[in-house]
N, C-alpha and C. Protein backbone atom coordinates (compact mmCIF):
# COMPACT_ATOMS: atom_id res chain seq x y z
N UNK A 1 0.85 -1.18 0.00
CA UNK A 1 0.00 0.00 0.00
C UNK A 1 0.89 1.24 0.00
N UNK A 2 0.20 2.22 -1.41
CA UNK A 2 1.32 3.68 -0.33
C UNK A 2 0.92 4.02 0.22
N UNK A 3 1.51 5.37 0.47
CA UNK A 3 1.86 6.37 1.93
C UNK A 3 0.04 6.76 2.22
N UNK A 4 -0.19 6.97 3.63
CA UNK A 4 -1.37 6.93 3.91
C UNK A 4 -1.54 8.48 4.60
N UNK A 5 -2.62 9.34 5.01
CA UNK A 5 -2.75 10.03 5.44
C UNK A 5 -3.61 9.97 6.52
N UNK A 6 -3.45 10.90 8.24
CA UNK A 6 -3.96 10.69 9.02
C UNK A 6 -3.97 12.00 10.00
N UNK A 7 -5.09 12.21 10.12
CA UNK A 7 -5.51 13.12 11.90
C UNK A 7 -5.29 12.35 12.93
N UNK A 8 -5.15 12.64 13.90
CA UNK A 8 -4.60 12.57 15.04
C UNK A 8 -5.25 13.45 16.50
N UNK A 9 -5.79 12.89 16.64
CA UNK A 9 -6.03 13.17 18.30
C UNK A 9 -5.84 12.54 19.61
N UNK A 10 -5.33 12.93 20.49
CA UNK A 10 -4.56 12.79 21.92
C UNK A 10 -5.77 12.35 23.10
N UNK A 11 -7.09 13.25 22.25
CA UNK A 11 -8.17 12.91 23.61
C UNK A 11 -8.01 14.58 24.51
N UNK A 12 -8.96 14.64 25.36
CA UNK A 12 -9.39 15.87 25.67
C UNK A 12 -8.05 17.42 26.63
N UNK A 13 -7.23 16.66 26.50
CA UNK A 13 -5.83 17.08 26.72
C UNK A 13 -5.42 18.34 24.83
N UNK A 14 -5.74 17.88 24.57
CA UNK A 14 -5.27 18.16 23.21
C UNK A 14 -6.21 18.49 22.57
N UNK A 15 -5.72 19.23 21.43
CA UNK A 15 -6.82 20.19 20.43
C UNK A 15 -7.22 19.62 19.33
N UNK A 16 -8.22 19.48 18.91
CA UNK A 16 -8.81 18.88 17.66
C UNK A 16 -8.25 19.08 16.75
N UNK A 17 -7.96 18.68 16.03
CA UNK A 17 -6.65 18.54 14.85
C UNK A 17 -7.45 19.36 13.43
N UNK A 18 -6.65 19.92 12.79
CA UNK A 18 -7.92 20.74 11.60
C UNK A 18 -6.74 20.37 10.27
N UNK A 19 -6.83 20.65 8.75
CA UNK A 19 -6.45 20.26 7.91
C UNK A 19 -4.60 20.58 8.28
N UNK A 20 -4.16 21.78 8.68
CA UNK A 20 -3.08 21.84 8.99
C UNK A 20 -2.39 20.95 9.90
N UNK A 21 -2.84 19.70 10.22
CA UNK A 21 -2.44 19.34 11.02
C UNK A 21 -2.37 17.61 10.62
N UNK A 22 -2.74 17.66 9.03
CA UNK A 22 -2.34 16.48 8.55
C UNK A 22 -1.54 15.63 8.16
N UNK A 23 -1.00 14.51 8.71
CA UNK A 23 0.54 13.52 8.87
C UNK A 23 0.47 12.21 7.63
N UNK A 24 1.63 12.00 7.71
CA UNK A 24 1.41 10.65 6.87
C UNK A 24 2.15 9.86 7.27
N UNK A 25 1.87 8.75 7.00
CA UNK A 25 2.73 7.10 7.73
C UNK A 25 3.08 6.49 6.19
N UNK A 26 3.84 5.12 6.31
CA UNK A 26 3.95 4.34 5.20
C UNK A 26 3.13 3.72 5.06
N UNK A 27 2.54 3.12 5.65
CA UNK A 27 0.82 2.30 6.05
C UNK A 27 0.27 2.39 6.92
N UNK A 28 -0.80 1.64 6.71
CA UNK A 28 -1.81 1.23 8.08
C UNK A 28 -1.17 0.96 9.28
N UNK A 29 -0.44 0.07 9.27
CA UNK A 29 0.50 -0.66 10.28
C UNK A 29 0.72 0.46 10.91
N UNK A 30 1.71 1.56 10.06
CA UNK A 30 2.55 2.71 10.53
C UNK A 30 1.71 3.60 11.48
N UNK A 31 0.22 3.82 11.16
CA UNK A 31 -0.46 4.56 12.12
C UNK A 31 -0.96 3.75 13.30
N UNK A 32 -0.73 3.06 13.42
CA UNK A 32 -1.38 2.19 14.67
C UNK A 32 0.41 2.41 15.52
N UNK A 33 1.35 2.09 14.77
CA UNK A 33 2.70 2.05 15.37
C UNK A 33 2.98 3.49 16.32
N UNK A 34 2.37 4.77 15.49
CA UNK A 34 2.45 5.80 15.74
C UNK A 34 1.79 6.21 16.78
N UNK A 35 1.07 5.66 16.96
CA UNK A 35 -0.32 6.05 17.66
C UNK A 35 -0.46 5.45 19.19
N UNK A 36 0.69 4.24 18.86
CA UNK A 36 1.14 3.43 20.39
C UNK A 36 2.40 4.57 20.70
N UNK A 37 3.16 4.59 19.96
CA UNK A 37 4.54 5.54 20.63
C UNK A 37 3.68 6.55 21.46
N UNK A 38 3.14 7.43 20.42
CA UNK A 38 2.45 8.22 21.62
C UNK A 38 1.85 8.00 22.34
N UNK A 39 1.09 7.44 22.72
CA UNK A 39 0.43 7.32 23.64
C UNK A 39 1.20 6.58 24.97
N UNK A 40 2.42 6.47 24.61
CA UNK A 40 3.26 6.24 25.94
C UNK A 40 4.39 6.96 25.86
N UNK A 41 4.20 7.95 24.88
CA UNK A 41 5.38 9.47 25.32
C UNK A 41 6.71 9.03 25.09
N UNK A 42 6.77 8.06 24.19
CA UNK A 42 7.95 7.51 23.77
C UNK A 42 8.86 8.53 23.03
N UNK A 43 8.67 10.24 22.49
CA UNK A 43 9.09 10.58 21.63
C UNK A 43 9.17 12.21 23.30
N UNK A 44 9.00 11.86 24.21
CA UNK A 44 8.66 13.19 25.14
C UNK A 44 7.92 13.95 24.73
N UNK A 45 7.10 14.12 23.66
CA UNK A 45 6.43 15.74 23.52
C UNK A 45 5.12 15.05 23.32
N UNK A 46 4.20 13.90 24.01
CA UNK A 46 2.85 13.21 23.88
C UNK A 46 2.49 13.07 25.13
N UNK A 47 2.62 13.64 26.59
CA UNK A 47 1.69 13.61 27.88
C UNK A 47 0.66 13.74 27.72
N UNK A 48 -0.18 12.28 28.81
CA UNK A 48 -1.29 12.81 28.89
C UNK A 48 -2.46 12.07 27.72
N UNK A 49 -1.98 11.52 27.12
CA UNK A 49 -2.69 11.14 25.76
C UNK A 49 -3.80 10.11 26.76
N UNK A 50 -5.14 10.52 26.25
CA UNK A 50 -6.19 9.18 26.83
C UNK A 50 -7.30 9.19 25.61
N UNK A 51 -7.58 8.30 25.57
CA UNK A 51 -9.06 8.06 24.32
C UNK A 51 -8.62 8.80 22.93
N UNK A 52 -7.34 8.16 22.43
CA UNK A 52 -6.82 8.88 21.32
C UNK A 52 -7.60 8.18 20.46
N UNK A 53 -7.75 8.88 19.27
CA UNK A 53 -8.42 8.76 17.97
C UNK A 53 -7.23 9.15 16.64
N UNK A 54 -7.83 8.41 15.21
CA UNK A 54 -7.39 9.40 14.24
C UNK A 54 -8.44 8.73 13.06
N UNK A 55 -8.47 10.22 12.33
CA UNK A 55 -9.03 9.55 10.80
C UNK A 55 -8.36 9.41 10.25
N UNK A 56 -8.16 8.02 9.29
CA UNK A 56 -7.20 7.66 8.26
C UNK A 56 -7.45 8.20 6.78
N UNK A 57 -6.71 8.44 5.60
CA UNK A 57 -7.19 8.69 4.52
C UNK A 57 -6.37 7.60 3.65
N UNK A 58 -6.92 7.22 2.50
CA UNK A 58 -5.95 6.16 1.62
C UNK A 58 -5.47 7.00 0.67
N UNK A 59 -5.96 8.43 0.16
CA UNK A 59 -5.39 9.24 -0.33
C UNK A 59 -5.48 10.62 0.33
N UNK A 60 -4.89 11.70 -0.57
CA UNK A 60 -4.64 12.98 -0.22
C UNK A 60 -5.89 13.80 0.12
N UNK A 61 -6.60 13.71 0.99
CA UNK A 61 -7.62 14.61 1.05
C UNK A 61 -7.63 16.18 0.67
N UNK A 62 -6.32 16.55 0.73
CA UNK A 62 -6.31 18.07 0.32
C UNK A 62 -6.36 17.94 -1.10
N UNK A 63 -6.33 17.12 -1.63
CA UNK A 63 -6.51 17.38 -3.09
C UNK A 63 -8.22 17.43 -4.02
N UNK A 64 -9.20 17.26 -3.14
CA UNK A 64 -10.00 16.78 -3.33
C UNK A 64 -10.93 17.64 -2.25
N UNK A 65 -12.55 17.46 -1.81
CA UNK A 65 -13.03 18.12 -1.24
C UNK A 65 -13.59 16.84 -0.05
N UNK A 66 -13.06 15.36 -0.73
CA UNK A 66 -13.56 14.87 0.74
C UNK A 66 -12.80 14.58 1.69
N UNK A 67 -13.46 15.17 3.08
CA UNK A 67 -12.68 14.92 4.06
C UNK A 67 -13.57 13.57 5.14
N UNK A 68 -13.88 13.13 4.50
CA UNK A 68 -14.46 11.63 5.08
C UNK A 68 -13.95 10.45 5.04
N UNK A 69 -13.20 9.75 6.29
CA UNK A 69 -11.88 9.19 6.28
C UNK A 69 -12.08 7.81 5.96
N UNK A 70 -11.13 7.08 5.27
CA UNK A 70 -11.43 6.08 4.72
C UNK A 70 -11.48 4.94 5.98
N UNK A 71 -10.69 4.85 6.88
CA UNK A 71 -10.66 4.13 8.17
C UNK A 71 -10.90 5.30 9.34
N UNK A 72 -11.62 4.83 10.83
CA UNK A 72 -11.15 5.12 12.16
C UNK A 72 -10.80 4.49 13.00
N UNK A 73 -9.54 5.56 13.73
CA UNK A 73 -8.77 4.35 14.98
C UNK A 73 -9.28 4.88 16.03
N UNK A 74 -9.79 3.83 16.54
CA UNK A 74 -10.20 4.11 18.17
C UNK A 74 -9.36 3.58 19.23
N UNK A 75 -9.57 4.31 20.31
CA UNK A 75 -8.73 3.10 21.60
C UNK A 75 -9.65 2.19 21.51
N UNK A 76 -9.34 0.97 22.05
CA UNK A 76 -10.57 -0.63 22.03
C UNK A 76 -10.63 -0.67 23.38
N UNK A 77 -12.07 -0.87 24.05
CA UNK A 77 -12.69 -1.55 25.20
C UNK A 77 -11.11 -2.15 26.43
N UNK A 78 -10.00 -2.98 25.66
CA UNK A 78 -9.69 -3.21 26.84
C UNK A 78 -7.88 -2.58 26.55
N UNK A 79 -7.69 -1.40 26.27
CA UNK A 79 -6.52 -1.02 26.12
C UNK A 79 -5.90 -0.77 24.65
N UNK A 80 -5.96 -1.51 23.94
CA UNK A 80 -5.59 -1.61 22.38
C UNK A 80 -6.33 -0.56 21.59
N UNK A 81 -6.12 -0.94 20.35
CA UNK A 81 -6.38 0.14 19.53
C UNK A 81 -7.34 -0.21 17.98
N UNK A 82 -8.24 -0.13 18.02
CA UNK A 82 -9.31 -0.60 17.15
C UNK A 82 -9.23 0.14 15.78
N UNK A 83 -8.85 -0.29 14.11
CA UNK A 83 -9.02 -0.11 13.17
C UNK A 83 -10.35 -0.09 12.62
N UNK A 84 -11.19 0.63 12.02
CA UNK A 84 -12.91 0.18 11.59
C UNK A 84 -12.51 1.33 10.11
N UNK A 85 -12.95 0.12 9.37
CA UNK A 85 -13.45 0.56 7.89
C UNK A 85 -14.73 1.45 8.06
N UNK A 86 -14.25 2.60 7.06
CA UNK A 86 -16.09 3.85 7.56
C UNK A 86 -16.73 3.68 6.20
């Protein structure tokens, strides 16, 4: 798969993420990878992270007018981190 695009939120600590604030990974994998570092401050600048979220995109949303994400990551029920096709 290529490079993927993704929002990012920390949970109520942190500010709702708006188009400027859009990242990219090498895959799917890569945002779930990302999404664990932070959330245990592995990089120092992620305190605090609880009930993180992100919308995924399979392409460039800025190129285009939809911003309706092709996957969402949720935290899961017992710690982990839940992928769901939207």
């Amino acid at each position: 798969m290529s490079k993927v695009y993704f929002l990012w939120f920390g949970g109520p600590s942190y500010a709702v993420p708006s188009a400027d604030d859009l990242e990219t990974a090498d895959s799917l994998a890569d945002v779930l990878s990302i999404m664990r570092a932070r959330e245990r401050n592995w990089d120092g600048r992620t305190p605090c992270v609880e009930d993180q979220g992100a919308h995924v995109f399979l392409s460039d949303p800025r190129n285009g007018s939809d911003w309706y994400p092709d996957r969402v990551v949720s935290a899961g029920p017992r710690g982990g981190l839940r992928m769901e096709r939207c």
